[in-house]
PDB file of N, CA and C in Angstrom:
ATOM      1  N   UNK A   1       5.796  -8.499   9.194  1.00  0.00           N
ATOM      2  CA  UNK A   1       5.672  -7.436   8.218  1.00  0.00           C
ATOM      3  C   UNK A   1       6.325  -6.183   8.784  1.00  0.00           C
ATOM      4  N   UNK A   2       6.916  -5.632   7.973  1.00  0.00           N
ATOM      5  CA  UNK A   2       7.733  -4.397   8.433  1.00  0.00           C
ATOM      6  C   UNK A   2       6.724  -2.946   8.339  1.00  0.00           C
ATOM      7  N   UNK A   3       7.460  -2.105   9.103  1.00  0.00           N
ATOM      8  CA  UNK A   3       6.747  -1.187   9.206  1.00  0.00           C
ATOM      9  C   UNK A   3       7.127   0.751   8.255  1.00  0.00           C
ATOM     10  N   UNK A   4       6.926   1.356   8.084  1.00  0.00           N
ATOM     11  CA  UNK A   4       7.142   1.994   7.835  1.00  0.00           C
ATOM     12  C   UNK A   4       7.396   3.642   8.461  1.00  0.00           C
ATOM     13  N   UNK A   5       8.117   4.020   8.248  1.00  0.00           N
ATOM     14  CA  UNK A   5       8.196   5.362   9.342  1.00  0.00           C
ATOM     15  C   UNK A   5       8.311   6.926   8.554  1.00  0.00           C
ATOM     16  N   UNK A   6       7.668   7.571   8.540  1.00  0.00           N
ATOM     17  CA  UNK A   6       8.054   9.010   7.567  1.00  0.00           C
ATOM     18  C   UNK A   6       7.837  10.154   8.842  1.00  0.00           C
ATOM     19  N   UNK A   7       8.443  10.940   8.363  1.00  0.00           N
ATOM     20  CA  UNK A   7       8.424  12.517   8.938  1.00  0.00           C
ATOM     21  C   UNK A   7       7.263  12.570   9.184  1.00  0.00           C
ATOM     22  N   UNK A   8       6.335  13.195  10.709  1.00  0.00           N
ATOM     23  CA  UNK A   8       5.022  13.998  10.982  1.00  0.00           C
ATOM     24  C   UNK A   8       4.926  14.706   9.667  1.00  0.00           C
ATOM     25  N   UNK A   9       3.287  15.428   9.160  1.00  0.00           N
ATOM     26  CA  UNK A   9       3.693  15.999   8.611  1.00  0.00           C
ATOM     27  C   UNK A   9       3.826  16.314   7.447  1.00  0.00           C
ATOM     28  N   UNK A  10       4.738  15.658   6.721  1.00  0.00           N
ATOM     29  CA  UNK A  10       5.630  15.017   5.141  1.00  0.00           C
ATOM     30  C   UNK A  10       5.055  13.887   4.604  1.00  0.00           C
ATOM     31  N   UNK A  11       4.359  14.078   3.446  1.00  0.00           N
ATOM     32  CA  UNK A  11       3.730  13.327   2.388  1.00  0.00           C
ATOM     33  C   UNK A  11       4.238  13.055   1.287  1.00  0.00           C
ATOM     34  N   UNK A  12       4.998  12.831   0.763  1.00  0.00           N
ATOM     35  CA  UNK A  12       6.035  12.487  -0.539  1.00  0.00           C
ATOM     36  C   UNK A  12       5.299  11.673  -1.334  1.00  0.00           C
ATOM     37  N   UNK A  13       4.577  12.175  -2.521  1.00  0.00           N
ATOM     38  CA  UNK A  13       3.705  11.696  -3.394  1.00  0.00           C
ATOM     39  C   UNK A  13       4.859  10.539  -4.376  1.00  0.00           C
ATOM     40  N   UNK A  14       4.252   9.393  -4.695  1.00  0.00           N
ATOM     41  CA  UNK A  14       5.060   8.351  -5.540  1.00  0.00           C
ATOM     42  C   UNK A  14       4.519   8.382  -6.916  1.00  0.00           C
ATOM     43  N   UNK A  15       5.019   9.019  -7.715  1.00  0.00           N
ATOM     44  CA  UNK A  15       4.549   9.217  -8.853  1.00  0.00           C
ATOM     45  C   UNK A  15       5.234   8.370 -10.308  1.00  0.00           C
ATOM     46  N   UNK A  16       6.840   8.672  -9.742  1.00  0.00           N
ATOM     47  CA  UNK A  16       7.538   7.825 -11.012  1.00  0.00           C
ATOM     48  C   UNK A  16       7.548   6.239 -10.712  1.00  0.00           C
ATOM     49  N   UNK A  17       7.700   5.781 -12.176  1.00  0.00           N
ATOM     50  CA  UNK A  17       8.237   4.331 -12.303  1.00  0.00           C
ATOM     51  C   UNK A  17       9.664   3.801 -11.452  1.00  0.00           C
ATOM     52  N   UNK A  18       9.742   3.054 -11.015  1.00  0.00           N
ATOM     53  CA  UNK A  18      10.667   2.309 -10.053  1.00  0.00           C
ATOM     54  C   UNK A  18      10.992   1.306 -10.798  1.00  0.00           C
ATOM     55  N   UNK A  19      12.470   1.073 -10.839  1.00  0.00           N
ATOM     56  CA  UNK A  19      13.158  -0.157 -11.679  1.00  0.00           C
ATOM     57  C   UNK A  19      13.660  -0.633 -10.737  1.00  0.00           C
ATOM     58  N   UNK A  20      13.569  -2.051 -10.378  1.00  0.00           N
ATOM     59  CA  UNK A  20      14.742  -3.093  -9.594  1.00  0.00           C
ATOM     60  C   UNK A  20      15.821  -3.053 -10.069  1.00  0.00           C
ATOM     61  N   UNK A  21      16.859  -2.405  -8.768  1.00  0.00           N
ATOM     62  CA  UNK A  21      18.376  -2.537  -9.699  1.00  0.00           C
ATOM     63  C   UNK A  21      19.389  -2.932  -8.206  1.00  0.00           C
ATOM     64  N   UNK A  22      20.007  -3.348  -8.449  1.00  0.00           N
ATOM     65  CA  UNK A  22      20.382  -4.040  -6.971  1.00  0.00           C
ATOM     66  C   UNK A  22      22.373  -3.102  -7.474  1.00  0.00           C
ATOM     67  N   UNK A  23      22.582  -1.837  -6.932  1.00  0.00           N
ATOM     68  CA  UNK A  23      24.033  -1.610  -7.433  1.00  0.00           C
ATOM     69  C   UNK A  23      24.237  -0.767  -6.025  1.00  0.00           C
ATOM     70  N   UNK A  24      25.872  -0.976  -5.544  1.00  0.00           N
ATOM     71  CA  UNK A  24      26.578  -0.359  -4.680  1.00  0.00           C
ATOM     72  C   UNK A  24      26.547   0.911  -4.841  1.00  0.00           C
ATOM     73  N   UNK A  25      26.267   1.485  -3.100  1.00  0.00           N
ATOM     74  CA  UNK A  25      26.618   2.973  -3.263  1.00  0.00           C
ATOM     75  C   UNK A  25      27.056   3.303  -1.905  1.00  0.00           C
ATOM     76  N   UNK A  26      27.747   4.912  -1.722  1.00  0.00           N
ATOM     77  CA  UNK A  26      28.310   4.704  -0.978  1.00  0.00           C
ATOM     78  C   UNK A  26      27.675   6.172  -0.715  1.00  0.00           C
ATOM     79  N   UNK A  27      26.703   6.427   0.679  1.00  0.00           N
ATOM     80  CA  UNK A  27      25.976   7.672   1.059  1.00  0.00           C
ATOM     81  C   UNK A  27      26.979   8.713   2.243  1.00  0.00           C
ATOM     82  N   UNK A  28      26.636   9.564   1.893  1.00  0.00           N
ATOM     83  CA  UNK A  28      27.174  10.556   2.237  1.00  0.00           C
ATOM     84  C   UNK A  28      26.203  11.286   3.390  1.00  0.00           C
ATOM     85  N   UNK A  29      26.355  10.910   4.667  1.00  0.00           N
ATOM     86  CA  UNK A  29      25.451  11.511   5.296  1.00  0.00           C
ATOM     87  C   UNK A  29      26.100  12.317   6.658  1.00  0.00           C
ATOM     88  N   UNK A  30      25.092  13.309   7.440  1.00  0.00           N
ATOM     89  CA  UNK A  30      25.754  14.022   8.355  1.00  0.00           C
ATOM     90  C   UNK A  30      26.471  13.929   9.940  1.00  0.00           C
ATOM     91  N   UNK A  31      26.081  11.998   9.541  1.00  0.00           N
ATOM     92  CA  UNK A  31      26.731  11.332  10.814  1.00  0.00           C
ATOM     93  C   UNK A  31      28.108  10.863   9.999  1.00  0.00           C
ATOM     94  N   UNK A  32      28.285  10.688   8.630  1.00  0.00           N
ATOM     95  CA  UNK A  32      29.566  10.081   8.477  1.00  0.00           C
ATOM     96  C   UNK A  32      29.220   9.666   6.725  1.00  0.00           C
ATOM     97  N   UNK A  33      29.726   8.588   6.138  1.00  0.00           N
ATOM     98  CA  UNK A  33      29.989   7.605   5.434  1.00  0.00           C
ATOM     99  C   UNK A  33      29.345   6.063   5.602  1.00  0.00           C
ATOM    100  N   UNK A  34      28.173   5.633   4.573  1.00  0.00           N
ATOM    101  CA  UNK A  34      27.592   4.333   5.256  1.00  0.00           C
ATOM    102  C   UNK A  34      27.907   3.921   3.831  1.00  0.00           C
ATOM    103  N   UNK A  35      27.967   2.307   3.610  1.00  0.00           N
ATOM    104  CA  UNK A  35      27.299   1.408   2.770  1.00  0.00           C
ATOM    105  C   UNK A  35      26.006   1.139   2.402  1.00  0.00           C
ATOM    106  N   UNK A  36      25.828   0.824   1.152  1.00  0.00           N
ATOM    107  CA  UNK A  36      24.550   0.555   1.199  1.00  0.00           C
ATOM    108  C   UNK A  36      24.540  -0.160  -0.780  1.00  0.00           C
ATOM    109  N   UNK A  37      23.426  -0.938  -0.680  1.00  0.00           N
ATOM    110  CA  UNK A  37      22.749  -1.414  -1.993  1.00  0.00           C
ATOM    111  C   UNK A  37      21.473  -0.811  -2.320  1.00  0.00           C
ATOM    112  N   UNK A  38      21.386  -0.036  -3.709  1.00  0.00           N
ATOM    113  CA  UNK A  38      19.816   0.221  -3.906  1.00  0.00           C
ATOM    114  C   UNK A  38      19.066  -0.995  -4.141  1.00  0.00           C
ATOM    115  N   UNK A  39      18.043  -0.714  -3.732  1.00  0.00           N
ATOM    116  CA  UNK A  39      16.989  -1.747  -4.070  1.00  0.00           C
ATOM    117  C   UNK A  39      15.946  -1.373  -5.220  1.00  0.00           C
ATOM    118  N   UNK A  40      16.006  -0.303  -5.309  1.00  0.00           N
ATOM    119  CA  UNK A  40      14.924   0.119  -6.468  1.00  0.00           C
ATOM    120  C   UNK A  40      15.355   1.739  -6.793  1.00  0.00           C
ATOM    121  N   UNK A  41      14.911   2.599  -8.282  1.00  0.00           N
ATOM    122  CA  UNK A  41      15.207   3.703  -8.597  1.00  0.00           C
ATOM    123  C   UNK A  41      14.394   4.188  -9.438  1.00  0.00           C
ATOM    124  N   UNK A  42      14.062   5.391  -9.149  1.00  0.00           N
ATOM    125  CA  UNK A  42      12.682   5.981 -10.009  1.00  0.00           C
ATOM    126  C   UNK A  42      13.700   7.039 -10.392  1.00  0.00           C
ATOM    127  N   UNK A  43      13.095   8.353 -11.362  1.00  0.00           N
ATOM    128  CA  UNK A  43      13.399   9.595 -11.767  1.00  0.00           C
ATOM    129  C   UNK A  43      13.521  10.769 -10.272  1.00  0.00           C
ATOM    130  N   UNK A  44      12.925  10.158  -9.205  1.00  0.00           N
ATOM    131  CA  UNK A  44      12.921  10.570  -8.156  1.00  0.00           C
ATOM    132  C   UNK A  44      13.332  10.871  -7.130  1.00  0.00           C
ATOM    133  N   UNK A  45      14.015   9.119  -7.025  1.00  0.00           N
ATOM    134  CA  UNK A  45      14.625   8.845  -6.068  1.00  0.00           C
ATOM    135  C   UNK A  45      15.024   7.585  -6.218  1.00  0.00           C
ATOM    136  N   UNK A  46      15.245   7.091  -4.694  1.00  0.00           N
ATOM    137  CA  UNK A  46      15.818   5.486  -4.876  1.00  0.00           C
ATOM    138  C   UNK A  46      15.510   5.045  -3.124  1.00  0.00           C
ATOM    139  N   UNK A  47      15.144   3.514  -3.137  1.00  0.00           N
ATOM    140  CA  UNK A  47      15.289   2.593  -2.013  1.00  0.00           C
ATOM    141  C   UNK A  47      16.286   2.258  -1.786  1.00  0.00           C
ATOM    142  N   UNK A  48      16.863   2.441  -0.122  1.00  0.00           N
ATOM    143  CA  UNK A  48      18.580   1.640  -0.035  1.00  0.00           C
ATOM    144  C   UNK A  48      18.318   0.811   1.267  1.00  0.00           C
ATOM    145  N   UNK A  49      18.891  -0.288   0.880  1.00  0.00           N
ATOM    146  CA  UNK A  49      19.318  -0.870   2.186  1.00  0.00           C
ATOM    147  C   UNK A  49      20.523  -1.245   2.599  1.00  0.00           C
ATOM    148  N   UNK A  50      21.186  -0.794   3.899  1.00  0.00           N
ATOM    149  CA  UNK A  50      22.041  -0.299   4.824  1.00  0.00           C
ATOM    150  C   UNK A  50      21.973  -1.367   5.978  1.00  0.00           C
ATOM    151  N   UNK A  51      23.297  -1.340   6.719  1.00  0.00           N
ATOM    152  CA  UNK A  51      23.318  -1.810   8.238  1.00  0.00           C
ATOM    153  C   UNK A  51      22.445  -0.654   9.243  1.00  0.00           C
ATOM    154  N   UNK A  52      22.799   0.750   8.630  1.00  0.00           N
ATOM    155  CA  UNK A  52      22.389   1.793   9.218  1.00  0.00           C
ATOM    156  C   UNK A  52      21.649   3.289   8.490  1.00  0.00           C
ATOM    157  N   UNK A  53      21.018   3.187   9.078  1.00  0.00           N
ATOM    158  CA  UNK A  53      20.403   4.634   8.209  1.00  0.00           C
ATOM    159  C   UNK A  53      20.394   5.910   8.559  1.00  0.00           C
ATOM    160  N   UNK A  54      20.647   6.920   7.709  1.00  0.00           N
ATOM    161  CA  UNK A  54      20.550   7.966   8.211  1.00  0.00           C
ATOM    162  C   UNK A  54      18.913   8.538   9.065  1.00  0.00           C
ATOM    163  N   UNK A  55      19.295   9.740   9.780  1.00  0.00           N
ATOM    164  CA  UNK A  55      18.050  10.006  10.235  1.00  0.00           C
ATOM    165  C   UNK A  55      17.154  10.557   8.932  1.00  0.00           C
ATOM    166  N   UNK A  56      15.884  10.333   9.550  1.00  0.00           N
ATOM    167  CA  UNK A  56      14.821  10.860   8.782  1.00  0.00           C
ATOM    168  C   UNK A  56      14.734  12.495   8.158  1.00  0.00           C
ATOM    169  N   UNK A  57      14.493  13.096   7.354  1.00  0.00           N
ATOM    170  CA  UNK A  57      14.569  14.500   6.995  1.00  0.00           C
ATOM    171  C   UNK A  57      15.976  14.810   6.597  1.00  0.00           C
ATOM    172  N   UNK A  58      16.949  14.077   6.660  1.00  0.00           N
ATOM    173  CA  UNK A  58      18.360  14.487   6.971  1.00  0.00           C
ATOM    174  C   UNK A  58      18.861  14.546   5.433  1.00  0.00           C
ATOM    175  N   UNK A  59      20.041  15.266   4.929  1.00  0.00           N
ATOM    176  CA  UNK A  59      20.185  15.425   3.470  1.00  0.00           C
ATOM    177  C   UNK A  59      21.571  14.423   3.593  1.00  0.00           C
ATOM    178  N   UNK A  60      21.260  13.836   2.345  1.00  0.00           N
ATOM    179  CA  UNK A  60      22.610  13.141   2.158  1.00  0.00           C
ATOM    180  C   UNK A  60      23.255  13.428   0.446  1.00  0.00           C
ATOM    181  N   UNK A  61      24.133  12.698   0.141  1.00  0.00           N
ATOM    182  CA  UNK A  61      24.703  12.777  -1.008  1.00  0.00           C
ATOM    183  C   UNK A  61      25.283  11.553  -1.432  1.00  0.00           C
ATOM    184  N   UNK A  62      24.991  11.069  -2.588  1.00  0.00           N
ATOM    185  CA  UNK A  62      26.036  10.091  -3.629  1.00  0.00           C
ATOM    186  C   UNK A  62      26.084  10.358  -4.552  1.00  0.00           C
ATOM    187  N   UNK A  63      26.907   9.203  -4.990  1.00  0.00           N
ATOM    188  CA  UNK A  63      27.431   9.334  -6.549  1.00  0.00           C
ATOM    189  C   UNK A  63      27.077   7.643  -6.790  1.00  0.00           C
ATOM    190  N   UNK A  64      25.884   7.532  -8.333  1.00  0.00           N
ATOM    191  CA  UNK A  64      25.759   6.253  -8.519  1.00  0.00           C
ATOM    192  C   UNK A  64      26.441   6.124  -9.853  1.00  0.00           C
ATOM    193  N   UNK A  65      26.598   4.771 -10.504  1.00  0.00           N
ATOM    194  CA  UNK A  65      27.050   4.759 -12.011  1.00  0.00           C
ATOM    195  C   UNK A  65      25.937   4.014 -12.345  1.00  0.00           C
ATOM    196  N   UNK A  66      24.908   4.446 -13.245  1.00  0.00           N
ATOM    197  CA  UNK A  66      23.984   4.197 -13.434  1.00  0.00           C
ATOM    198  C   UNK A  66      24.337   2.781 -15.338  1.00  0.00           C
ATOM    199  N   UNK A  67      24.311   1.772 -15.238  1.00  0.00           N
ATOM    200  CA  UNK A  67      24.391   1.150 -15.954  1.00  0.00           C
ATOM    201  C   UNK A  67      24.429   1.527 -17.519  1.00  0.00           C
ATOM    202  N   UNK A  68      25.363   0.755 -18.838  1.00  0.00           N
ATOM    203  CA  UNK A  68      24.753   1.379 -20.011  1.00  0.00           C
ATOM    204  C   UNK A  68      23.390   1.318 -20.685  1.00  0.00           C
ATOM    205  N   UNK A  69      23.480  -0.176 -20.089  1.00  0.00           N
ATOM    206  CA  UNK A  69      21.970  -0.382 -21.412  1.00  0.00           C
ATOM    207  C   UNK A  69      21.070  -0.061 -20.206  1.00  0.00           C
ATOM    208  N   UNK A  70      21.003   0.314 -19.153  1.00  0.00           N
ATOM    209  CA  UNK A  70      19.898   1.001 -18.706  1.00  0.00           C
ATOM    210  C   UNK A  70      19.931   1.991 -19.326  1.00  0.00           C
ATOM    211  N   UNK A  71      20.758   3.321 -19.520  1.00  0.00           N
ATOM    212  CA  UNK A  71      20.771   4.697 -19.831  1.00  0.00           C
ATOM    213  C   UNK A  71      20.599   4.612 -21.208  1.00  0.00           C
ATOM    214  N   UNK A  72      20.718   3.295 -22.000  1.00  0.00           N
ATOM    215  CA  UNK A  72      20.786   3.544 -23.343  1.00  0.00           C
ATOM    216  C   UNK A  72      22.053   4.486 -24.195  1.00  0.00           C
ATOM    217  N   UNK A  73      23.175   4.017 -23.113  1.00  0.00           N
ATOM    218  CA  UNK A  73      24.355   4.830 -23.985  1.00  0.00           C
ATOM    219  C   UNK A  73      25.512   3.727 -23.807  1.00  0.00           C
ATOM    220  N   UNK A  74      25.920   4.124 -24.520  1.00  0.00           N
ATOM    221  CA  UNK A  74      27.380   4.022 -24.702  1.00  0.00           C
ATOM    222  C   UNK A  74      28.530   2.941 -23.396  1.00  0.00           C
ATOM    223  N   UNK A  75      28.010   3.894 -22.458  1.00  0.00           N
ATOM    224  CA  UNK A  75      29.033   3.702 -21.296  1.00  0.00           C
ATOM    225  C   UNK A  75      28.367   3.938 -20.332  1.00  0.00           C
ATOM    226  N   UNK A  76      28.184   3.478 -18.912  1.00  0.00           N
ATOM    227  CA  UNK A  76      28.023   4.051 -18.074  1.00  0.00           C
ATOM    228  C   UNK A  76      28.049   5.115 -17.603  1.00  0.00           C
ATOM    229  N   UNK A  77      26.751   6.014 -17.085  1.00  0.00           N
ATOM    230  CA  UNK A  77      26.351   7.155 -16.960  1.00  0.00           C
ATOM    231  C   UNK A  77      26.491   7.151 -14.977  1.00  0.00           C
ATOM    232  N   UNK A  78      27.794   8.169 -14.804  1.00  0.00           N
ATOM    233  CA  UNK A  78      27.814   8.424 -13.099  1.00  0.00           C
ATOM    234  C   UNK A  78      26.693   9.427 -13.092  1.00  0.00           C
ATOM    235  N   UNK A  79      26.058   9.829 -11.786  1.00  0.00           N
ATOM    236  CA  UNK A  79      25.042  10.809 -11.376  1.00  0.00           C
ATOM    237  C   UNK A  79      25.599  10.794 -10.210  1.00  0.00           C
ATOM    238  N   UNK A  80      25.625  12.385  -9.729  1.00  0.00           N
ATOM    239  CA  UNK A  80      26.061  12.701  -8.307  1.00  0.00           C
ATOM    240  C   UNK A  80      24.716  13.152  -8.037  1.00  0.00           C
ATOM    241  N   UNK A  81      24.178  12.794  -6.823  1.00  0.00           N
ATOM    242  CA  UNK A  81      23.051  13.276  -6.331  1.00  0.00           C
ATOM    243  C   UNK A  81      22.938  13.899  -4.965  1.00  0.00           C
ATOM    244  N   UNK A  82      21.749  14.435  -4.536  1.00  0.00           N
ATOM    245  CA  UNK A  82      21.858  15.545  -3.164  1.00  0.00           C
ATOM    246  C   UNK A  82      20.223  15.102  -3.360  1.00  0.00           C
ATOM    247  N   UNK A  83      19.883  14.347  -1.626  1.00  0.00           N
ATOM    248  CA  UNK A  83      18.940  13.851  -1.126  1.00  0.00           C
ATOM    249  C   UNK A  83      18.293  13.870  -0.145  1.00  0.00           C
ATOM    250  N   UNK A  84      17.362  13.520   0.290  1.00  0.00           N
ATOM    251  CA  UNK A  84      16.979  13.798   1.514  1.00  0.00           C
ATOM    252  C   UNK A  84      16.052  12.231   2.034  1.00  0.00           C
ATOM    253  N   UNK A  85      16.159  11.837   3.099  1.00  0.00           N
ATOM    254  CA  UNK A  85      15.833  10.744   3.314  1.00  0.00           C
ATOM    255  C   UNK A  85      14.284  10.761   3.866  1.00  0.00           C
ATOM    256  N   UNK A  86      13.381  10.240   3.354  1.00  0.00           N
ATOM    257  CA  UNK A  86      11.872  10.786   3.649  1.00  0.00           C
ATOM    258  C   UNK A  86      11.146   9.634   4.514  1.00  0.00           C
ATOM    259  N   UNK A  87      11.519   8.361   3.993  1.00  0.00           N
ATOM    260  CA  UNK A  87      10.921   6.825   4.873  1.00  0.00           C
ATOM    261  C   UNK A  87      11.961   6.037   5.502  1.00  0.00           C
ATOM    262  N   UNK A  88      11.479   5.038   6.570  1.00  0.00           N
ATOM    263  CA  UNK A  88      12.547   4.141   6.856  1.00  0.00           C
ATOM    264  C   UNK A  88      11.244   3.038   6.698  1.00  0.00           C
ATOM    265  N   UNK A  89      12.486   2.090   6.499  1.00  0.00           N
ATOM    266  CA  UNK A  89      11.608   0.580   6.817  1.00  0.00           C
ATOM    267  C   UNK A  89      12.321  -0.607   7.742  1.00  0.00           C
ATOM    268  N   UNK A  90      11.933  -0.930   8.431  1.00  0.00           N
ATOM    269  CA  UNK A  90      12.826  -2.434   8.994  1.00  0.00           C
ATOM    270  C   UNK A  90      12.094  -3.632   9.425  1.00  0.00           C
ATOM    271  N   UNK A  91      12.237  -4.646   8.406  1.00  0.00           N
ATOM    272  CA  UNK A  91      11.221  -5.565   8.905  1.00  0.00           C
ATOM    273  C   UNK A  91      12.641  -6.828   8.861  1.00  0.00           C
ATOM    274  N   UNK A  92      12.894  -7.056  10.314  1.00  0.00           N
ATOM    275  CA  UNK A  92      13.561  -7.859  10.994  1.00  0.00           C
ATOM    276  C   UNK A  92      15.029  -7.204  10.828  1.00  0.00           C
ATOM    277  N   UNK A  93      16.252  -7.824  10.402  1.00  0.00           N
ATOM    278  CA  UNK A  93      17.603  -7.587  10.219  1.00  0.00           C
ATOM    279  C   UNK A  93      17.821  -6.421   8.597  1.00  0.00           C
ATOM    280  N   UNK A  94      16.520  -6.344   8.062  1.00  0.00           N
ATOM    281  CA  UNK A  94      16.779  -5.902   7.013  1.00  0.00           C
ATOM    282  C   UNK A  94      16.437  -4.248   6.795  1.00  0.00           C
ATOM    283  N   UNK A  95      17.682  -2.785   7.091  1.00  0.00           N
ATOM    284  CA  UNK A  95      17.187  -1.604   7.454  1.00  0.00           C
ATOM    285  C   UNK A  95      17.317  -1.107   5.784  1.00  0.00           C
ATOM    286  N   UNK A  96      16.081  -0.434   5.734  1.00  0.00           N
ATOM    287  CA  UNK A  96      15.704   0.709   4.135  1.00  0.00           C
ATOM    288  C   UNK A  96      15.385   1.781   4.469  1.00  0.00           C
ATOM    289  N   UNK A  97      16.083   2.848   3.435  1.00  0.00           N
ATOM    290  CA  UNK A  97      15.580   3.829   3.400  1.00  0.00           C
ATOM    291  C   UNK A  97      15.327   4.577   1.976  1.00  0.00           C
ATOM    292  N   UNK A  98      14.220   5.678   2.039  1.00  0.00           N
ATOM    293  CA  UNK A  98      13.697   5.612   1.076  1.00  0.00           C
ATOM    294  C   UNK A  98      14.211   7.295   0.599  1.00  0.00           C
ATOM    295  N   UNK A  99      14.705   8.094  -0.333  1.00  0.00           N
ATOM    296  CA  UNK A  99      15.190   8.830  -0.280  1.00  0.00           C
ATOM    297  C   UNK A  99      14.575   9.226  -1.803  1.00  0.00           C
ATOM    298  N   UNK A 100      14.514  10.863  -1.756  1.00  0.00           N
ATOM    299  CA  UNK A 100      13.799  11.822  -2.643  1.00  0.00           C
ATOM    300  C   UNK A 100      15.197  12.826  -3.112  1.00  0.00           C
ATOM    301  N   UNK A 101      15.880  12.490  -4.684  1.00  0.00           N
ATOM    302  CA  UNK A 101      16.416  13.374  -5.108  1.00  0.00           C
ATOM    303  C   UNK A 101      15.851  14.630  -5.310  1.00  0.00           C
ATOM    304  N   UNK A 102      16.830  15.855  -4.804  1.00  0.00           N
ATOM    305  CA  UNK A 102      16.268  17.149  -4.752  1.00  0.00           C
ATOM    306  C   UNK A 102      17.385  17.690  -5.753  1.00  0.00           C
ATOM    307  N   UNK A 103      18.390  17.129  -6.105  1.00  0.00           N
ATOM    308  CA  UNK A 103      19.135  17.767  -7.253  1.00  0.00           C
ATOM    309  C   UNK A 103      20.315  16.619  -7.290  1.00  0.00           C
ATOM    310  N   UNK A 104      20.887  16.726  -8.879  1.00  0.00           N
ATOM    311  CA  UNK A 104      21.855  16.016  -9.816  1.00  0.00           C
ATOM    312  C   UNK A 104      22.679  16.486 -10.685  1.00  0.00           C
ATOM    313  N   UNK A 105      23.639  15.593 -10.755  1.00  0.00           N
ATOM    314  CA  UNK A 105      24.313  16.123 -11.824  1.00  0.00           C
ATOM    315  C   UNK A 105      25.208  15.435 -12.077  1.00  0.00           C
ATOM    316  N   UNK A 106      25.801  14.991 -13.835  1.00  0.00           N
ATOM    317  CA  UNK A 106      25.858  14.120 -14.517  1.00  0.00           C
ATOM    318  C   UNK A 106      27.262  14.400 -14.227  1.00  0.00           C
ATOM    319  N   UNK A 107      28.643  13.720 -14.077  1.00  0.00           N
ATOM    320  CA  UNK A 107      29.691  13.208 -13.870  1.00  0.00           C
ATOM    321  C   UNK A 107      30.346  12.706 -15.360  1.00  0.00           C
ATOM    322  N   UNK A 108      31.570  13.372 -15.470  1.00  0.00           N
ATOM    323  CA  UNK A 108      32.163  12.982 -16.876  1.00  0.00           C
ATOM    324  C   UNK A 108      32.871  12.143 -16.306  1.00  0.00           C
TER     325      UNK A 108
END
């Protein structure tokens, strides 16, 4: 069983609904450029798993294309987001992190 790791400290209440959505993204963090797949996405935030994760507290940035018939439009809806990474998880070969949007914005 894997473990979980958060900031001393930092309590990040889980309040929204979480959808399983398994889509490529590509994080923007202050060591560099990582890969990664979400694993799940609330109004909040989102679960990613990575070869590597950023550090804990640390702000990152992407850009997702959030599906149509998820968004209920038309076309695929991009969101650029600005984050901050609040949990890690690693239970064996498999590294997550759990990240709290602090601001967005919708991409034409």
């Amino acid at each position: 069983m894997g473990q979980w790791h958060k900031p001393s400290g930092e309590n990040p209440v889980r309040t929204a609904v979480r959808f399983p959505m398994k889509l490529a993204l590509r994080v923007q963090t202050e060591q560099g450029e990582l890969e990664a797949v979400t694993e799940n996405i609330s109004a909040n935030g989102l679960l990613f798993v990575s070869d590597r994760l950023p550090a804990l507290d640390s702000r990152i940035e992407f850009t997702i294309a959030m599906p149509s018939a998820v968004m209920g439009s038309a076309t695929d809806v991009t969101i650029h987001c600005i984050g901050r990474v609040v949990r890690h998880s690693i239970q064996g070969d498999e590294k997550k992190a759990a990240v709290v949007i602090d601001e967005y914005f919708l991409k034409a």
